[in-house]
PDB file of N, CA and C in Angstrom:
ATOM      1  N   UNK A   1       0.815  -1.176   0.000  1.00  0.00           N
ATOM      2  CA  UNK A   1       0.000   0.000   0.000  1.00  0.00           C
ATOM      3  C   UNK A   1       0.868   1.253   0.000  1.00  0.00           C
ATOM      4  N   UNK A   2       1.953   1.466   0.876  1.00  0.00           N
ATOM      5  CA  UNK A   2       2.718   2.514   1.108  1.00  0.00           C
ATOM      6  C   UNK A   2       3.400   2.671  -0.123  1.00  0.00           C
ATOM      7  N   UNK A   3       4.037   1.537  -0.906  1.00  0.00           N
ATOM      8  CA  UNK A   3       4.406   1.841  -2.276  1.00  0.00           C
ATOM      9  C   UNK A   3       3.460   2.770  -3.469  1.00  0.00           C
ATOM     10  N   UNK A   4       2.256   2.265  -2.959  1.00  0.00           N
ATOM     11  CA  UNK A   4       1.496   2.417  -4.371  1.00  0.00           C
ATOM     12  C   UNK A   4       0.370   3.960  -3.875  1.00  0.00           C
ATOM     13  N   UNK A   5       0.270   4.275  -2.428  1.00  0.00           N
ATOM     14  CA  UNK A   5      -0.116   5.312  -2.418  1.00  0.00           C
ATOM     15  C   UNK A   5       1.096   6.767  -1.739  1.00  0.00           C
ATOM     16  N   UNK A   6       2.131   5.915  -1.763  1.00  0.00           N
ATOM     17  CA  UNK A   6       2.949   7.325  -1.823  1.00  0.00           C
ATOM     18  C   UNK A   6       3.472   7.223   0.322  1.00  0.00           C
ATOM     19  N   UNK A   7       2.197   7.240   1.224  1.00  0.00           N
ATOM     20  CA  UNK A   7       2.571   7.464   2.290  1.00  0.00           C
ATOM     21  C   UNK A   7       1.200   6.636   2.705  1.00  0.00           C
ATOM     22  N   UNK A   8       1.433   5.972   4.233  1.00  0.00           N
ATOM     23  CA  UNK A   8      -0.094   5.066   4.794  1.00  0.00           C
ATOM     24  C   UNK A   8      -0.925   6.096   5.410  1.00  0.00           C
ATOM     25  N   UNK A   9      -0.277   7.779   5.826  1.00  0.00           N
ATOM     26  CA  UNK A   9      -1.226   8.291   6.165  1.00  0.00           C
ATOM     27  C   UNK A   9      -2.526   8.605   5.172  1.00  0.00           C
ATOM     28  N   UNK A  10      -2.256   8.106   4.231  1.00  0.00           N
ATOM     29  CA  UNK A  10      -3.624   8.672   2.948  1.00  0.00           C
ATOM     30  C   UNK A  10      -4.878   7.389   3.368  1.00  0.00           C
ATOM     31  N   UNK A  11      -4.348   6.249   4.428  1.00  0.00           N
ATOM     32  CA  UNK A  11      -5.601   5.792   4.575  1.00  0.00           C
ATOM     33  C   UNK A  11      -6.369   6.175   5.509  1.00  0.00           C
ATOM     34  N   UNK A  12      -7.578   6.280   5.166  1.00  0.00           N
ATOM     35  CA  UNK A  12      -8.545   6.637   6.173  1.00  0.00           C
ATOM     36  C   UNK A  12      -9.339   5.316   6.705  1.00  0.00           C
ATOM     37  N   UNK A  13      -9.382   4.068   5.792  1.00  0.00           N
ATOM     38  CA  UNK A  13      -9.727   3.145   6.662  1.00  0.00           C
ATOM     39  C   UNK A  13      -9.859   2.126   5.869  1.00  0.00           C
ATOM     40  N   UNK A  14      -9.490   0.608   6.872  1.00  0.00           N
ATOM     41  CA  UNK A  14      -9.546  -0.166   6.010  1.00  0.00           C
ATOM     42  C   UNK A  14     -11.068  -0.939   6.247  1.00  0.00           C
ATOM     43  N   UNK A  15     -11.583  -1.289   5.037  1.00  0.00           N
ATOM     44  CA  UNK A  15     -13.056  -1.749   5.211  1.00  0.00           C
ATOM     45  C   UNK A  15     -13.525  -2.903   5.259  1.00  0.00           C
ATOM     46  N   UNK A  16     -12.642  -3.581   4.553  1.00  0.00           N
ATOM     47  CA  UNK A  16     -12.981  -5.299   4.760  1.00  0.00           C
ATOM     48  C   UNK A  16     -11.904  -6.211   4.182  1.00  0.00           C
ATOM     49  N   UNK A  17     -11.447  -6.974   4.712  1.00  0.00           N
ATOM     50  CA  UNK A  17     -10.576  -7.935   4.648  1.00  0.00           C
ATOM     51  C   UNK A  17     -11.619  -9.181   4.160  1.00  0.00           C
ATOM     52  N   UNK A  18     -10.636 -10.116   2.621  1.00  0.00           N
ATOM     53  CA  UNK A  18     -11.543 -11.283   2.368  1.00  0.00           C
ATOM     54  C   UNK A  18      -9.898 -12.217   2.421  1.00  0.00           C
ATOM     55  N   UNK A  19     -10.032 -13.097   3.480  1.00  0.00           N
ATOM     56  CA  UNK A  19      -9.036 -13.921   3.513  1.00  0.00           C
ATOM     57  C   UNK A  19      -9.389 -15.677   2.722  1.00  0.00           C
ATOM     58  N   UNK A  20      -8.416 -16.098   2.164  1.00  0.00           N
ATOM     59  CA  UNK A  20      -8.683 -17.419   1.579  1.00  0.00           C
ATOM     60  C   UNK A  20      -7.223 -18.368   2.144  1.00  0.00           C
ATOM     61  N   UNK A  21      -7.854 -19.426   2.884  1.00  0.00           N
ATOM     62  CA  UNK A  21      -6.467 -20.216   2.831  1.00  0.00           C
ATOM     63  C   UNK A  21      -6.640 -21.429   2.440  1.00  0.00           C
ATOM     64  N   UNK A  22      -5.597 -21.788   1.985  1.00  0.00           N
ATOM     65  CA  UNK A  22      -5.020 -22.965   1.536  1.00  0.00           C
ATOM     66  C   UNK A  22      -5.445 -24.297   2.196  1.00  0.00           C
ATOM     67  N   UNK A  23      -6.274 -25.337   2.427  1.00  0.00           N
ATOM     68  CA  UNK A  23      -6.218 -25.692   3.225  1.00  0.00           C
ATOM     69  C   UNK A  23      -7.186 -27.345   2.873  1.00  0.00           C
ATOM     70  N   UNK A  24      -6.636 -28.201   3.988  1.00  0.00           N
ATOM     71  CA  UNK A  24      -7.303 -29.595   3.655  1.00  0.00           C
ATOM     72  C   UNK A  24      -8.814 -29.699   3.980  1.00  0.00           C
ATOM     73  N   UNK A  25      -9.357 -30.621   3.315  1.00  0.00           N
ATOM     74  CA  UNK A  25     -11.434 -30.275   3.105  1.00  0.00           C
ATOM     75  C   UNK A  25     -11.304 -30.702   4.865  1.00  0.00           C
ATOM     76  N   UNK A  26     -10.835 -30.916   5.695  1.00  0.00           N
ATOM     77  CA  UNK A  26     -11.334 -31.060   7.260  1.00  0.00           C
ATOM     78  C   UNK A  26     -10.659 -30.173   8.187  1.00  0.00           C
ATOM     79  N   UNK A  27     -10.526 -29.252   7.548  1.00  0.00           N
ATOM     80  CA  UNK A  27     -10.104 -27.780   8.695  1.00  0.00           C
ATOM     81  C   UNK A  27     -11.310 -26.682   8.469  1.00  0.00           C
ATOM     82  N   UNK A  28     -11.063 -26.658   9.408  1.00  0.00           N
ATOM     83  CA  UNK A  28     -11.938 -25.320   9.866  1.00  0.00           C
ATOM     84  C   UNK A  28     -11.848 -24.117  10.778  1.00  0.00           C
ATOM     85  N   UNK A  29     -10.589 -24.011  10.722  1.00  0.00           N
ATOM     86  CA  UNK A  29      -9.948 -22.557  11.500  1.00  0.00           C
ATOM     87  C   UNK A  29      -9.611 -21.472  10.625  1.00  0.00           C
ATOM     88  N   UNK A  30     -10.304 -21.707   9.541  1.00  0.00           N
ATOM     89  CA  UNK A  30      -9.798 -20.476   8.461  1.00  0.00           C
ATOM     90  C   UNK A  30      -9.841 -19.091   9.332  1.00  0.00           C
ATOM     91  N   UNK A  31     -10.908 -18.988  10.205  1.00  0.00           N
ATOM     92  CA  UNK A  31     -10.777 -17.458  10.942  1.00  0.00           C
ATOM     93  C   UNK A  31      -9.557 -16.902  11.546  1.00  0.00           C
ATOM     94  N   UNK A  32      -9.441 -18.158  12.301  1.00  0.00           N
ATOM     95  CA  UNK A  32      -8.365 -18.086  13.349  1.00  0.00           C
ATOM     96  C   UNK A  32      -6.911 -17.639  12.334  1.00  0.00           C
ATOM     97  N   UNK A  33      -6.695 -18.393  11.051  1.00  0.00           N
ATOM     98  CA  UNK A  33      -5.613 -17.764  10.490  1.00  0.00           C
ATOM     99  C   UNK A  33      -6.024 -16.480   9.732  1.00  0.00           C
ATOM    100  N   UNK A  34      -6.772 -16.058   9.424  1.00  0.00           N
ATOM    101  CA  UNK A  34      -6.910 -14.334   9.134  1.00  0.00           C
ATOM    102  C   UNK A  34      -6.786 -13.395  10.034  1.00  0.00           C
ATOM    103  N   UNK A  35      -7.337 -14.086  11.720  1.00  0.00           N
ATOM    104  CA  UNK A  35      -6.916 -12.947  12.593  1.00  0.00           C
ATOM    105  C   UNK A  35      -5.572 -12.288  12.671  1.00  0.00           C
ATOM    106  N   UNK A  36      -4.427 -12.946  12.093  1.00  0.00           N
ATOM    107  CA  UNK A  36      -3.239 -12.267  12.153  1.00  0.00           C
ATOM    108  C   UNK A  36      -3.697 -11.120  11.140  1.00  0.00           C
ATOM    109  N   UNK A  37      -4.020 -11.209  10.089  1.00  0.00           N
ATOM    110  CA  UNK A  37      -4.002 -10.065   9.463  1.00  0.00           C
ATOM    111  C   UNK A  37      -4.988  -8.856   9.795  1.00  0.00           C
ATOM    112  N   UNK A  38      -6.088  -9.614  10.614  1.00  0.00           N
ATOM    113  CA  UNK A  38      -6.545  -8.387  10.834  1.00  0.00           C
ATOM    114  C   UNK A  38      -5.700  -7.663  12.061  1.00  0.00           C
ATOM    115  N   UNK A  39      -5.297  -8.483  13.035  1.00  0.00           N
ATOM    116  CA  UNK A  39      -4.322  -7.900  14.106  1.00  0.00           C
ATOM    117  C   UNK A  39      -3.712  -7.365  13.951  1.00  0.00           C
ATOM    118  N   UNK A  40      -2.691  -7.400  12.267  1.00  0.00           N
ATOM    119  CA  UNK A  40      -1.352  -6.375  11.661  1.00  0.00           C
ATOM    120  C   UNK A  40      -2.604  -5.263  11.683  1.00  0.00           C
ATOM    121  N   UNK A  41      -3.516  -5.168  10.960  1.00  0.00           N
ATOM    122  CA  UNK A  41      -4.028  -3.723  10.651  1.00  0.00           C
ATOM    123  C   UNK A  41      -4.453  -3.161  11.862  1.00  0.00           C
ATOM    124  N   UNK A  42      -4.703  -2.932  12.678  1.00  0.00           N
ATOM    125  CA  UNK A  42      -5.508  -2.842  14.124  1.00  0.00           C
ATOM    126  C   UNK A  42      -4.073  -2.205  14.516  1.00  0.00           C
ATOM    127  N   UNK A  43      -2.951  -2.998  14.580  1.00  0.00           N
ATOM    128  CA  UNK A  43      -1.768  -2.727  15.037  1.00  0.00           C
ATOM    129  C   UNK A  43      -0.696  -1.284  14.319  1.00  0.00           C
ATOM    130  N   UNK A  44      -1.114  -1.675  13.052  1.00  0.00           N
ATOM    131  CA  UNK A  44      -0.385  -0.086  12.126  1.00  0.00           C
ATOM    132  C   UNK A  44      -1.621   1.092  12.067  1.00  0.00           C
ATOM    133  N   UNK A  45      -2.637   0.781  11.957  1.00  0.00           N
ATOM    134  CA  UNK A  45      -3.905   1.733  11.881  1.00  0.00           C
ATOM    135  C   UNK A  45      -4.500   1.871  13.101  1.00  0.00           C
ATOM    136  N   UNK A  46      -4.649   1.664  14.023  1.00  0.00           N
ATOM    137  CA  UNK A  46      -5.354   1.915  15.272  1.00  0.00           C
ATOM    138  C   UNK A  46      -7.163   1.635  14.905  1.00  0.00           C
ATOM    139  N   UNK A  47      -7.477   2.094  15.109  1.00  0.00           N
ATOM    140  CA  UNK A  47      -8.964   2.121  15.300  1.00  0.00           C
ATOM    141  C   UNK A  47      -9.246   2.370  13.471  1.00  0.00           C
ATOM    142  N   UNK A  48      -8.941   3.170  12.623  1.00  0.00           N
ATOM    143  CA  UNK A  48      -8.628   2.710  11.289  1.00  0.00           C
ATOM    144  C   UNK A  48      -9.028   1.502  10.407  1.00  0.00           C
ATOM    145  N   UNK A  49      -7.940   0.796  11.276  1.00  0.00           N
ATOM    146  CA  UNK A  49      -7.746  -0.504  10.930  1.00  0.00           C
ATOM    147  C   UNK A  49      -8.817  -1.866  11.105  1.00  0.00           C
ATOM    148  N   UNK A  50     -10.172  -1.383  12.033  1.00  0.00           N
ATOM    149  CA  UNK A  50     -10.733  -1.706  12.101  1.00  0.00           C
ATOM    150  C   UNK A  50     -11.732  -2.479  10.946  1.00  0.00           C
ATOM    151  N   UNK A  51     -12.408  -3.765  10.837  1.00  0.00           N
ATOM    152  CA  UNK A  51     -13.054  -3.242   9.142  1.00  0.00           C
ATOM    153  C   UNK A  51     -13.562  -5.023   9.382  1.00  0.00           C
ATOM    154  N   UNK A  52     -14.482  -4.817   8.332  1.00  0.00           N
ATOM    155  CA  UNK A  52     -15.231  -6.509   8.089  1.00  0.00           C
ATOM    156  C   UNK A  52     -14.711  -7.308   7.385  1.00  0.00           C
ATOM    157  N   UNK A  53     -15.021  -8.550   7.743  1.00  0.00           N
ATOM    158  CA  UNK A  53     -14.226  -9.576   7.227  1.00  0.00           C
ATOM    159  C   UNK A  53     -14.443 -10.685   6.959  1.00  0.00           C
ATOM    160  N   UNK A  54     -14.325 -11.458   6.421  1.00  0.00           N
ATOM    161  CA  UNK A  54     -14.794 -12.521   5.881  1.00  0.00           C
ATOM    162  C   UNK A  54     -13.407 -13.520   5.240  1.00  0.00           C
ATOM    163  N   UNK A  55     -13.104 -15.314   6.070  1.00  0.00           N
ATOM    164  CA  UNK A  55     -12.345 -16.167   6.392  1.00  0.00           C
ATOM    165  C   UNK A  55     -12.764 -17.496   5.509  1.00  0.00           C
ATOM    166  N   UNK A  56     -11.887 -17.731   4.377  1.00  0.00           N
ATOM    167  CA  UNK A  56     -12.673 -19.132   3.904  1.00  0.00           C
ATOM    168  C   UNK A  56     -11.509 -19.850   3.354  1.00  0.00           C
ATOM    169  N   UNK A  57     -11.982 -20.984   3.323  1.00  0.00           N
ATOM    170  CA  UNK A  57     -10.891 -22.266   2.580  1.00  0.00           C
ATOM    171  C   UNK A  57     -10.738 -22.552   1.631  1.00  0.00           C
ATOM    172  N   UNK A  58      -9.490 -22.999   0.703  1.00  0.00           N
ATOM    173  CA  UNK A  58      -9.848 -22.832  -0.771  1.00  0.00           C
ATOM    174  C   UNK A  58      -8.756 -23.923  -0.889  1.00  0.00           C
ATOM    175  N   UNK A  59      -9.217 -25.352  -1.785  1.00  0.00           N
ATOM    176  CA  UNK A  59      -8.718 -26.507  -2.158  1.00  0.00           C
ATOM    177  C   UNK A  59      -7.263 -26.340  -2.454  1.00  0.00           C
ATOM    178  N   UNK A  60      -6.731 -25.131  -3.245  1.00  0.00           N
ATOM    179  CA  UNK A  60      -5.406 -24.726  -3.725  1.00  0.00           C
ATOM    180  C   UNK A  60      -4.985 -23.467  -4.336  1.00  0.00           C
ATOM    181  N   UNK A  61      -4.296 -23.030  -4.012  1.00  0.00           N
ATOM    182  CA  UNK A  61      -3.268 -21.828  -5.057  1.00  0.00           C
ATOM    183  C   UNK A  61      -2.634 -22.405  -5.395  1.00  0.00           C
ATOM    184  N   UNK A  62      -2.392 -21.149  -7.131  1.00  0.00           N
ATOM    185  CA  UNK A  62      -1.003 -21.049  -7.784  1.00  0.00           C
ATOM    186  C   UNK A  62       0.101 -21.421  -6.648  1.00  0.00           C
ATOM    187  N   UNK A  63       1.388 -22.090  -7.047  1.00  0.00           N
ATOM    188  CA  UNK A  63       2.218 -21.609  -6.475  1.00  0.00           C
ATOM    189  C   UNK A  63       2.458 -22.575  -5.136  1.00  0.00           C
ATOM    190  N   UNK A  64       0.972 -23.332  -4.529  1.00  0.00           N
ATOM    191  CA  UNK A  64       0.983 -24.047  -3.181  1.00  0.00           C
ATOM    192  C   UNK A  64       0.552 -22.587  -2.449  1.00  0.00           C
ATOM    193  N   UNK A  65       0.729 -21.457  -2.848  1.00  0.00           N
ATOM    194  CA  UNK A  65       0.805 -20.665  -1.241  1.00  0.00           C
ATOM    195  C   UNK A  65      -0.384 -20.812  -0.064  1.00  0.00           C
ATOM    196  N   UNK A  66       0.318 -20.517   0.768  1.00  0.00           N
ATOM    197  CA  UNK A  66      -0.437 -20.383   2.151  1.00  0.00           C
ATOM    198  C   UNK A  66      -2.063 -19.895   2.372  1.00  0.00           C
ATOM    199  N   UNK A  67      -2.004 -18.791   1.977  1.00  0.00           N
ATOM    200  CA  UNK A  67      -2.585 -17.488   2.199  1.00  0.00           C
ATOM    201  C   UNK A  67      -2.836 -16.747   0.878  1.00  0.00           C
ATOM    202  N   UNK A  68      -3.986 -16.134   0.612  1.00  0.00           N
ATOM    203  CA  UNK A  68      -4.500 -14.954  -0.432  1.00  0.00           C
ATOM    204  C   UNK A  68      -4.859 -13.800   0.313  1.00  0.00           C
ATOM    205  N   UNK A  69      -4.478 -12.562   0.504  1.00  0.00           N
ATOM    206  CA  UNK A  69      -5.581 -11.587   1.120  1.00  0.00           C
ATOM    207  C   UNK A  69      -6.049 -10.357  -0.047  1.00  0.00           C
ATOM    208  N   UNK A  70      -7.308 -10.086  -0.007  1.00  0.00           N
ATOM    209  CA  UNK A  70      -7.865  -8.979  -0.909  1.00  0.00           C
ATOM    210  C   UNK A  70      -8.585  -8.128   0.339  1.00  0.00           C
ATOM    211  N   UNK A  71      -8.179  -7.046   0.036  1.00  0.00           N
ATOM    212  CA  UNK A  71      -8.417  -5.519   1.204  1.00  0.00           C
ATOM    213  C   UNK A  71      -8.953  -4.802   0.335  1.00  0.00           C
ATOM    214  N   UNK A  72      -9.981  -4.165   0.683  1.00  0.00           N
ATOM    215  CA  UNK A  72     -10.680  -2.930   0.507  1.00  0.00           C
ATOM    216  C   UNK A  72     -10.163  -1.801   1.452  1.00  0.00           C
ATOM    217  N   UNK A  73      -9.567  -1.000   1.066  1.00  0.00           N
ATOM    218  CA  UNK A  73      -8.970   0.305   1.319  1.00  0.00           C
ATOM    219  C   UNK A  73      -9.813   1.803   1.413  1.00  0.00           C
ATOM    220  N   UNK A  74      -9.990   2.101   1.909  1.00  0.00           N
ATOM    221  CA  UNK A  74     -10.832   4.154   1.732  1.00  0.00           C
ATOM    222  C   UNK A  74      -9.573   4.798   1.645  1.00  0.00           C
ATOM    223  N   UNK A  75      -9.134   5.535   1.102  1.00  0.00           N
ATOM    224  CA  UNK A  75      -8.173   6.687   0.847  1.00  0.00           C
ATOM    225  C   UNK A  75      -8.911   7.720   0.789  1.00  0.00           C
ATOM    226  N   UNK A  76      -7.556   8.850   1.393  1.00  0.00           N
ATOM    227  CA  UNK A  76      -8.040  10.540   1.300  1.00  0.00           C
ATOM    228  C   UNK A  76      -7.410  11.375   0.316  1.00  0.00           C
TER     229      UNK A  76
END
């Protein structure tokens, strides 16, 4: 974000986090691993950082990776 808008003070808030992980058809803690990311934002944005969210499982990524996150951003 800081790359692509110049400085993080231009956010005014983040609005919703959609997390996807990687994961075998008998888990079901997908939440529990997005809370880190919402915890980073909470943690650099304060009250900001606050925002809705939504945690789900997904058979595979490109690549094997872990983790996908897509953020909805408000800028000023």
């Amino acid at each position: 974000m800081k790359s692509y808008l110049g400085s993080l003070e231009k956010v005014s808030k983040i609005v919703k986090v959609f997390g996807m992980v990687n994961a075998e058809n008998d888990f079901v803690d997908h939440p529990k691993v997005i809370n880190g990311c919402s915890d980073f934002f909470v943690e650099v944005f304060g009250e900001k950082g606050r925002h809705a969210r939504s945690a789900v499982g997904m058979g595979s990524f490109p690549n094997n990776m872990a983790v996908e996150i897509e953020i909805i951003v408000e800028v000023s």
